[in-house]
Protein backbone atom coordinates (compact mmCIF):
# COMPACT_ATOMS: atom_id res chain seq x y z
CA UNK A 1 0.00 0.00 0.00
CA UNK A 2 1.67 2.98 -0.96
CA UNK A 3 1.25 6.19 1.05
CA UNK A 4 2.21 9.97 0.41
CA UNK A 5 3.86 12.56 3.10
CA UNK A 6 0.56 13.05 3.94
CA UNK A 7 -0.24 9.28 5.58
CA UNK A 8 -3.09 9.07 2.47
CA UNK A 9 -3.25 5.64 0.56
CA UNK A 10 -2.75 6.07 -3.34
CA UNK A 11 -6.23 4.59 -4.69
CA UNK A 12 -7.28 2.98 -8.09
CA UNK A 13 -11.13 3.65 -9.22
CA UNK A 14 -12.87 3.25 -12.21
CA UNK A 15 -9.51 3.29 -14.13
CA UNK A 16 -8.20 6.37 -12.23
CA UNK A 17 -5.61 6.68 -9.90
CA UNK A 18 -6.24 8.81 -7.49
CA UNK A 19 -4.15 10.29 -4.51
CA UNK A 20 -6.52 9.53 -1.83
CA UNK A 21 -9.32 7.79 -0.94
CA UNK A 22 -10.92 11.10 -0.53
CA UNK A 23 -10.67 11.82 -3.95
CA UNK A 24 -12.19 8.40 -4.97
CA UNK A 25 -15.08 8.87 -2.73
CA UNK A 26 -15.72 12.95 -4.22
CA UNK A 27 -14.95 11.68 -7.88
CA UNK A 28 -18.29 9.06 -7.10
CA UNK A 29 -20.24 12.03 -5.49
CA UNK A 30 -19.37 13.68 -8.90
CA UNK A 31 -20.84 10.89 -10.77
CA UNK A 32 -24.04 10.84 -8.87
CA UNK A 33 -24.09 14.85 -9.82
CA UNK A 34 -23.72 14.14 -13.42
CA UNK A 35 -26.67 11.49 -13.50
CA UNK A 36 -29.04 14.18 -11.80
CA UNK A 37 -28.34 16.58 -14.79
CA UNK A 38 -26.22 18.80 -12.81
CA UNK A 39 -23.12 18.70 -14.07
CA UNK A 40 -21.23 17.25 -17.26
CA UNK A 41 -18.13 16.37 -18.78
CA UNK A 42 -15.98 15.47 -15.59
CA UNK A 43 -12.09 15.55 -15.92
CA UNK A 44 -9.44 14.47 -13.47
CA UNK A 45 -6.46 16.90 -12.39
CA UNK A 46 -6.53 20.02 -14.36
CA UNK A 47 -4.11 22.55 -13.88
CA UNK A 48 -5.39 25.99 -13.64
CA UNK A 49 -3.53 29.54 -13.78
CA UNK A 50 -3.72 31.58 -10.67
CA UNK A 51 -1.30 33.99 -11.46
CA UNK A 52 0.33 35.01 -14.93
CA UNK A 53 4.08 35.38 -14.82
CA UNK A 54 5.75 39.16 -14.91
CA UNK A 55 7.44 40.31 -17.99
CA UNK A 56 10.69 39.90 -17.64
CA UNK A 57 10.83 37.92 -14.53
CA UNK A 58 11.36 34.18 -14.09
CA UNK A 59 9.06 31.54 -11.68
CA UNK A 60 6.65 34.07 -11.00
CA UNK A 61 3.32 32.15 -12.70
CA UNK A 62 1.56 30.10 -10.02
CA UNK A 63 -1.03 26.83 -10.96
CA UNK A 64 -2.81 24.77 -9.17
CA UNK A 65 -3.71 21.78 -10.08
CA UNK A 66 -6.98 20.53 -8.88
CA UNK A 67 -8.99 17.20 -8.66
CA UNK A 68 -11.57 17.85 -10.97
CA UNK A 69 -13.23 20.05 -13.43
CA UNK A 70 -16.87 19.88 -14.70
CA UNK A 71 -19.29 21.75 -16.89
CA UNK A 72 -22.48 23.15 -15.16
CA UNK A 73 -25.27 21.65 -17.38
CA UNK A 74 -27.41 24.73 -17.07
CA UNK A 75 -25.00 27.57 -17.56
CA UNK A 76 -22.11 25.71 -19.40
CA UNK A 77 -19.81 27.49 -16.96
CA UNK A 78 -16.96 25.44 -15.94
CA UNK A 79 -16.39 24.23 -11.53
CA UNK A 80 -13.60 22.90 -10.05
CA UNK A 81 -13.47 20.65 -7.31
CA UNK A 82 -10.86 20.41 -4.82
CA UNK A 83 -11.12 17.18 -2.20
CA UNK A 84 -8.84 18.34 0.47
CA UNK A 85 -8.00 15.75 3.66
CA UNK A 86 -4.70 17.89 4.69
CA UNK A 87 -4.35 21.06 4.54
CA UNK A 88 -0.83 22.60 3.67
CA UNK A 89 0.73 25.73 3.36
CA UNK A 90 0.42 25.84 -0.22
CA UNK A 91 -2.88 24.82 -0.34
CA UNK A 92 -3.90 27.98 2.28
CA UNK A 93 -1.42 30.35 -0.36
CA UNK A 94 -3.14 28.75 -3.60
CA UNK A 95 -6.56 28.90 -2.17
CA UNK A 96 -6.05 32.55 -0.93
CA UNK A 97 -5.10 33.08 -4.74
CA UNK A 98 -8.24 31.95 -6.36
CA UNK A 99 -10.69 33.52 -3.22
CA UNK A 100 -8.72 36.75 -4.18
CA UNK A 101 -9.17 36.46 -8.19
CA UNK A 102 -11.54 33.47 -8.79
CA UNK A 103 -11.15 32.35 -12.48
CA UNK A 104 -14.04 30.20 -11.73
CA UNK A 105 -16.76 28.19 -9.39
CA UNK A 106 -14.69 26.09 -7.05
CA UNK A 107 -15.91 23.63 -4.48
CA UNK A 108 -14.15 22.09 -1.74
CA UNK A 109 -14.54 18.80 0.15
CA UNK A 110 -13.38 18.03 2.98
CA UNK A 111 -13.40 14.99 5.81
CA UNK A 112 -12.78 11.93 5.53
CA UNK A 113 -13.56 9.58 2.41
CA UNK A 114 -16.49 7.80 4.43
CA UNK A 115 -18.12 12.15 5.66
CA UNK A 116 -17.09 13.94 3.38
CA UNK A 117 -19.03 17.16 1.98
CA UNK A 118 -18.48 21.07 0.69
CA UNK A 119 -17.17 23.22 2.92
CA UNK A 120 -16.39 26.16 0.77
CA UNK A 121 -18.03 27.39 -2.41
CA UNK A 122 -16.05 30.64 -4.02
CA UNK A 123 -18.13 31.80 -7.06
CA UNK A 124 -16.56 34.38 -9.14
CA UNK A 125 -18.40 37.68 -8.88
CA UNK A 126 -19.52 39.09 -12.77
CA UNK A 127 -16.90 41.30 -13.65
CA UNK A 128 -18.26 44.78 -15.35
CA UNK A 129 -18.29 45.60 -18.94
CA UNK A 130 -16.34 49.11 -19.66
């Protein structure tokens, strides 16, 4: 059984490997989701810009890749989904990041993989047209 720094057992489901059981257990809660009709088109890890590097300076762009990305079947906006059993220091700098500039809906799980449920959802706030 391998394990991360984090203690959490490296999963296979449903031809996915996943880094937790966490993540298994969310990525099924996503499935149930998408045969309700409310979301569509799940994908595993995507890496999403935070920050755009500077002009002239190096290592500046941040990402963050995150469990999973859907399409809202009503709006055809995209969500991300973040299943989160530790929290770290870059997680608390990343997530400051998107809370600060959200380039879209993202949700956040947390507990364990048998309770698990949202505990955050930051929704991007419409941005006005000049």
């Amino acid at each position: 059984m391998a394990r991360n720094k984090f203690r959490a057992v490296r999963t296979s489901h449903k031809g996915y490997s996943f880094g937790s059981k966490l993540e298994a257990a969310v990525f099924d809660k996503l499935g149930i989701r998408e045969i309700l009709g409310e979301i569509k088109d799940i994908k595993v890890q995507q890496t999403v810009v935070l920050q755009e590097g500077t002009k002239g300076k190096k290592g500046t762009r941040i990402t963050w890749r995150v469990d999973f990305k859907a399409t809202l079947t009503d709006t055809g906006e995209p969500i991300y989904i973040e299943a989160k059993g530790a929290v770290t220091p870059d997680y608390l700098l990343k997530l400051k990041l998107w809370r600060k500039n959200p380039p879209a809906m993202l949700q956040i799980y947390m507990g364990s993989y048998q309770y698990n449920k949202i505990v955050e959802t930051i929704i991007p706030i419409a941005k006005e047209l000049p």
